[in-house]
Protein backbone atom coordinates (compact mmCIF):
# COMPACT_ATOMS: atom_id res chain seq x y z
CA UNK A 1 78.51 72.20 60.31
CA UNK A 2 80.16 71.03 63.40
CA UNK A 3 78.79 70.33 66.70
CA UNK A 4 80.45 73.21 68.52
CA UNK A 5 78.66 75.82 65.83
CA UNK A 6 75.76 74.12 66.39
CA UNK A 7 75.02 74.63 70.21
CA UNK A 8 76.49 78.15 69.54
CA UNK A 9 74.02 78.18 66.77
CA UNK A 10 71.16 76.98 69.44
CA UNK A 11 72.12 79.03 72.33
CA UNK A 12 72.27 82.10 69.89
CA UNK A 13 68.28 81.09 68.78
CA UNK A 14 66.91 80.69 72.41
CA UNK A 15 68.27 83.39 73.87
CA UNK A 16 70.13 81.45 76.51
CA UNK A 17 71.71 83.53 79.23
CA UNK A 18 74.64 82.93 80.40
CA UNK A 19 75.82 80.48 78.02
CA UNK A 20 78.81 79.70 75.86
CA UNK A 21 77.82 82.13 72.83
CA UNK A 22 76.51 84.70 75.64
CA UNK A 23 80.14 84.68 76.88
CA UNK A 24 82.19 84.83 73.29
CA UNK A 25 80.02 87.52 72.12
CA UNK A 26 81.01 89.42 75.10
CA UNK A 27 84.48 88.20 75.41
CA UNK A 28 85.09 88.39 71.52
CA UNK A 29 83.93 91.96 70.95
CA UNK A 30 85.42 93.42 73.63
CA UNK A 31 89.05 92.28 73.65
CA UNK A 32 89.14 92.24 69.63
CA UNK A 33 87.59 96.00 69.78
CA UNK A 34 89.90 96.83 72.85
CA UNK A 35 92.67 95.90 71.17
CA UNK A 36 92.61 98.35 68.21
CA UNK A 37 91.55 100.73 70.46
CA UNK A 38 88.08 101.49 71.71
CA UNK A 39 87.70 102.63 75.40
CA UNK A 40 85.06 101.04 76.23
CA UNK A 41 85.28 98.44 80.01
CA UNK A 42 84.32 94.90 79.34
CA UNK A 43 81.68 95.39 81.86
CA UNK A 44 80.12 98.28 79.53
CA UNK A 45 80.41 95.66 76.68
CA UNK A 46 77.91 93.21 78.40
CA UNK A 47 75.92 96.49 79.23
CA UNK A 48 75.29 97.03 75.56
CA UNK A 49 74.94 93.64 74.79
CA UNK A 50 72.38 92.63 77.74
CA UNK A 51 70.13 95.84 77.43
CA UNK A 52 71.66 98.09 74.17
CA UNK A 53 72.15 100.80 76.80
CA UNK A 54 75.65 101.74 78.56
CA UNK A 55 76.50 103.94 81.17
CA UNK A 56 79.96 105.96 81.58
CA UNK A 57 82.44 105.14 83.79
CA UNK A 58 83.73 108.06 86.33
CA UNK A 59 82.57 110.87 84.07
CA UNK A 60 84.64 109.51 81.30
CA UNK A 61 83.01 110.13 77.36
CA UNK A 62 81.49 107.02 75.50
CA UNK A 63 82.03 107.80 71.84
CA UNK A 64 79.86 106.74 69.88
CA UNK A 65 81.97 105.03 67.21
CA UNK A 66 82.96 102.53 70.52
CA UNK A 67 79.44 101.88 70.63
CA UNK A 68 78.73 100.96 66.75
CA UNK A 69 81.96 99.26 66.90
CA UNK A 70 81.06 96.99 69.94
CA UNK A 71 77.44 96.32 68.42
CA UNK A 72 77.91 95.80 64.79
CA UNK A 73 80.86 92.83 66.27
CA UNK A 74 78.00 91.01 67.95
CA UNK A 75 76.47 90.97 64.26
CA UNK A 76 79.47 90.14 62.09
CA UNK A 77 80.19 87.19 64.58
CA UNK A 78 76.44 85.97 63.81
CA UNK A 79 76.97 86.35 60.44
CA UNK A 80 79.86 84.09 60.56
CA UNK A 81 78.39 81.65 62.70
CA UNK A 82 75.60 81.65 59.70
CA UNK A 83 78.12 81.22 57.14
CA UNK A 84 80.90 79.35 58.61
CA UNK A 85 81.10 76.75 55.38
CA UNK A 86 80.73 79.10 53.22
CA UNK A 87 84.45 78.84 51.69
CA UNK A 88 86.98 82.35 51.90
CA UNK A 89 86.56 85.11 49.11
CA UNK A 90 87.10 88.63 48.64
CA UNK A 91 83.44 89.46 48.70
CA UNK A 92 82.92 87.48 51.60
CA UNK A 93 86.12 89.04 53.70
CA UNK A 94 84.66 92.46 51.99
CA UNK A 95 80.82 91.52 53.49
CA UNK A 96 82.53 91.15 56.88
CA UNK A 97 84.51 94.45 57.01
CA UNK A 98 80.93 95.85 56.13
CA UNK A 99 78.76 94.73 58.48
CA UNK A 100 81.85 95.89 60.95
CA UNK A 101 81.67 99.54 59.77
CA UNK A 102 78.61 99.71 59.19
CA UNK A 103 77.13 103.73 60.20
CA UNK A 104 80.73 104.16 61.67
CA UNK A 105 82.17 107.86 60.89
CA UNK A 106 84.39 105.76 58.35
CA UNK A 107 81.41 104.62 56.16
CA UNK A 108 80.88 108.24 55.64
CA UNK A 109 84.75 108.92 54.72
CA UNK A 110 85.86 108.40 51.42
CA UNK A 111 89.44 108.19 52.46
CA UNK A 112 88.52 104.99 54.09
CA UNK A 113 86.66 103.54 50.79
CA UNK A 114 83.57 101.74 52.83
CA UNK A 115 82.64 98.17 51.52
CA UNK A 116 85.90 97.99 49.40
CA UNK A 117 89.61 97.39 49.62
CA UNK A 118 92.04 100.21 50.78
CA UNK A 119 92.93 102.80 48.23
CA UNK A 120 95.75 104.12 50.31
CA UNK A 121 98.64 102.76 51.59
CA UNK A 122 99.10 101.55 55.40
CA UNK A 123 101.32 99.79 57.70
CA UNK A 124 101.37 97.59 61.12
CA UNK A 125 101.98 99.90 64.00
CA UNK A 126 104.03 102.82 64.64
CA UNK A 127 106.92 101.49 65.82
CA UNK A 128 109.19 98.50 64.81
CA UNK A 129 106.72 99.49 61.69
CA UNK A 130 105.34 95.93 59.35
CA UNK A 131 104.98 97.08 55.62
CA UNK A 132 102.06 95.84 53.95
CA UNK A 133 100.77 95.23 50.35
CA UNK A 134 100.21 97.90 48.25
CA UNK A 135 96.72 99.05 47.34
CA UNK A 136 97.15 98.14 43.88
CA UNK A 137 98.30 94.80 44.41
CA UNK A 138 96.03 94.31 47.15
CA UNK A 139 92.92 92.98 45.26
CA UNK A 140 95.16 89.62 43.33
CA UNK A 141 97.25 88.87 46.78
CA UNK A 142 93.52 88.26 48.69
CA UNK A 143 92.11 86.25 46.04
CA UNK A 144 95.65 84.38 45.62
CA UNK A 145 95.96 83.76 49.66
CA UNK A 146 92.54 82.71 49.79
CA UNK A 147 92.62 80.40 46.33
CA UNK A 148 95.62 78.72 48.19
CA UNK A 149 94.23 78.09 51.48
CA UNK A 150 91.15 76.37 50.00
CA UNK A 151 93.71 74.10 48.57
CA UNK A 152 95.01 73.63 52.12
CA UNK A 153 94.38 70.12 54.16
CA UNK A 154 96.66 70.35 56.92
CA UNK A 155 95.10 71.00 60.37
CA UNK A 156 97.63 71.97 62.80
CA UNK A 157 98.08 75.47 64.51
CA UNK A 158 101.37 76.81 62.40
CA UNK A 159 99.01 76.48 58.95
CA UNK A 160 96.65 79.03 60.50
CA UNK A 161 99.01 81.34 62.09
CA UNK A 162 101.15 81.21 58.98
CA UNK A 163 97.10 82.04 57.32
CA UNK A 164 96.60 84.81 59.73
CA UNK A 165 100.05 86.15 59.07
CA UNK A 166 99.59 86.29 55.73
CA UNK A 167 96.07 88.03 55.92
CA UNK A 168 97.52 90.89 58.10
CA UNK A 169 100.53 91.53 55.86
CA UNK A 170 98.17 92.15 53.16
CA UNK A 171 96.20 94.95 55.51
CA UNK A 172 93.46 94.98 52.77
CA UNK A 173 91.05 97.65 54.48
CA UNK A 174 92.25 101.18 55.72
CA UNK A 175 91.24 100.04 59.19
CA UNK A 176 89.60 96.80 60.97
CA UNK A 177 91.71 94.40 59.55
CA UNK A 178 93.02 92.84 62.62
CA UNK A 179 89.24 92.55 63.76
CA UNK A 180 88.43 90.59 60.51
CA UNK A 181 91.59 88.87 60.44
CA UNK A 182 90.76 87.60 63.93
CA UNK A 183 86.81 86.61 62.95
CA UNK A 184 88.72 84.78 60.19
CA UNK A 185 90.70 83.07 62.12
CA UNK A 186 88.34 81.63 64.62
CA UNK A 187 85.54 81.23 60.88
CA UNK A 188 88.22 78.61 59.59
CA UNK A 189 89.10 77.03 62.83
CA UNK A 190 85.45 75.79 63.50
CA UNK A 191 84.86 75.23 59.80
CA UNK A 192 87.86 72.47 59.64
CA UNK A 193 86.57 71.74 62.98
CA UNK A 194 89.06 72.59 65.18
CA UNK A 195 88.85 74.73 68.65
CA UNK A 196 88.56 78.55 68.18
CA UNK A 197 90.55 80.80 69.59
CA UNK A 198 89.54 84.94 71.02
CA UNK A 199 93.38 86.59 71.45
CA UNK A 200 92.70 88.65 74.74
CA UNK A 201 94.08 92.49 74.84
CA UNK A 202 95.99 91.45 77.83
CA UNK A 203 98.53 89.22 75.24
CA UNK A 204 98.40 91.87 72.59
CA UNK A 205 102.25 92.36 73.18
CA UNK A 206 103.09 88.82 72.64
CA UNK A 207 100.47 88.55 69.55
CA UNK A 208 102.04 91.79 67.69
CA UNK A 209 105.69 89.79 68.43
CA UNK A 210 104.64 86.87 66.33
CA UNK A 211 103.45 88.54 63.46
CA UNK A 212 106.42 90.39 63.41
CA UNK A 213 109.05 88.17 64.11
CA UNK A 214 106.70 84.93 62.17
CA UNK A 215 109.18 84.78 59.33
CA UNK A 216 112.09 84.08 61.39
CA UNK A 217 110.33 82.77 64.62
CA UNK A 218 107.01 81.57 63.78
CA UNK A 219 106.68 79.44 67.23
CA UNK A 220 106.17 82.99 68.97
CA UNK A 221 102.59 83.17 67.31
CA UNK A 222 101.65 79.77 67.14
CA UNK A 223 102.25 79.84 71.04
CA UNK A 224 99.93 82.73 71.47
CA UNK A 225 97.41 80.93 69.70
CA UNK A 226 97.88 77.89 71.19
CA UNK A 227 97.14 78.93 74.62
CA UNK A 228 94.22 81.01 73.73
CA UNK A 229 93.29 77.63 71.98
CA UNK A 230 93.80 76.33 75.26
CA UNK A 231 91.55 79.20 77.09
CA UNK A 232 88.74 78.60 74.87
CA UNK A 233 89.24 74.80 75.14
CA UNK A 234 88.73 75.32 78.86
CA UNK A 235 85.08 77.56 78.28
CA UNK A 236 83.96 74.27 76.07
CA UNK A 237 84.50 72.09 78.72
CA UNK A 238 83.26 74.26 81.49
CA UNK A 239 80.05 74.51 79.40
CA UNK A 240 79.71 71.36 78.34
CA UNK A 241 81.68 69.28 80.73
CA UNK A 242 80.55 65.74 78.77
């Protein structure tokens, strides 16, 4: 386990305000939730997570999906914190899209097949639209992705964005699979110890570029990653400035 999942580790076990983990719990689950969607303020995130209570915003509704969405991120990030060796499978990628959905309208929806791989067919965004993997083929192209990146040694950004890439071009699960593509993502950068990354909402533009355009141009994501690499970099050092 590396040092920087360790003191998140720590924090996370004393309950220490204010502290690194305090602030990518917060920061994590809102812009990852934000992105795909969810209304709620990052202020109401911290709301939920300091007292599990949130209040609305000028009259405007707080659904409660938002809510489940917001909490049951704080968990699946503990979760991978707790498992962050433990080497990428189906079931595992499968355990985190659960504990993500978990009592979530869509756990409830067949259509959505909760705890399993999507049984219909999707697509990245609605315009300038990404094809993805089938359904049927879904199942082998996970286990083949993963089977190769366990093989992988190499360390430097363009292997993970060209990881992530891959991973969201599959679009295993009807929904949440930029969420667990992006707990992935920041999973496997700790595990082959290297700084983790949280893509803010602000640079969603620039992020939904470089998956599109990776095959051509992959420099347009590795840049977005690199300078939230570079944003996260900074919270290390501002935390622990030795």
């Amino acid at each position: 386990m590396t040092k920087l999942v360790e003191q998140l580790i720590n924090e996370r076990d004393n309950k220490l305000a204010g502290s690194l983990y305090y602030r990518t719990q917060i920061t994590f689950s809102y812009n990852s939730n934000h992105m795909e969607g969810t209304r709620l303020t990052e202020d109401q995130t911290q709301q939920i997570y300091d007292t599990g209570s949130v209040f609305a915003e000028q009259g405007k509704p707080i659904y409660v999906d938002d809510v489940l969405a917001t909490v049951n991120h704080f968990q699946v990030f503990n979760y991978l914190l707790d498992t962050v060796e433990q080497p990428l499978t189906p079931e595992y990628t499968i355990k985190l899209h659960q504990i993500l959905k978990k009592g979530t309208k869509q756990e409830y929806n067949p259509r959505f097949n909760y705890a399993g791989f999507k049984q219909l067919p999707n697509q990245i965004g609605t315009f300038n639209v990404i094809n993805t993997t089938s359904p049927k083929e879904t199942p082998g192209k996970v286990a083949s992705l993963f089977k190769q990146w366990e093989k992988e040694t190499a360390a430097n950004l363009a292997n993970f964005a060209k990881f992530h890439r891959d991973f969201e071009l599959i679009h295993p699960f009807s929904d949440g699979n930029g969420r667990v593509g992006r707990l992935l993502l920041f999973k496997e950068l700790c595990r082959r110890n290297q700084t983790p990354l949280i893509i803010e909402d602000v640079n969603k533009p620039y992020y939904l570029r470089g998956l599109r355009e990776f095959e051509n141009t992959p420099g347009y994501l590795v840049d977005t990653l690199g300078l939230e690499q570079d944003k996260y970099q900074g919270l290390i050092n501002y935390f622990y400035p030795e």
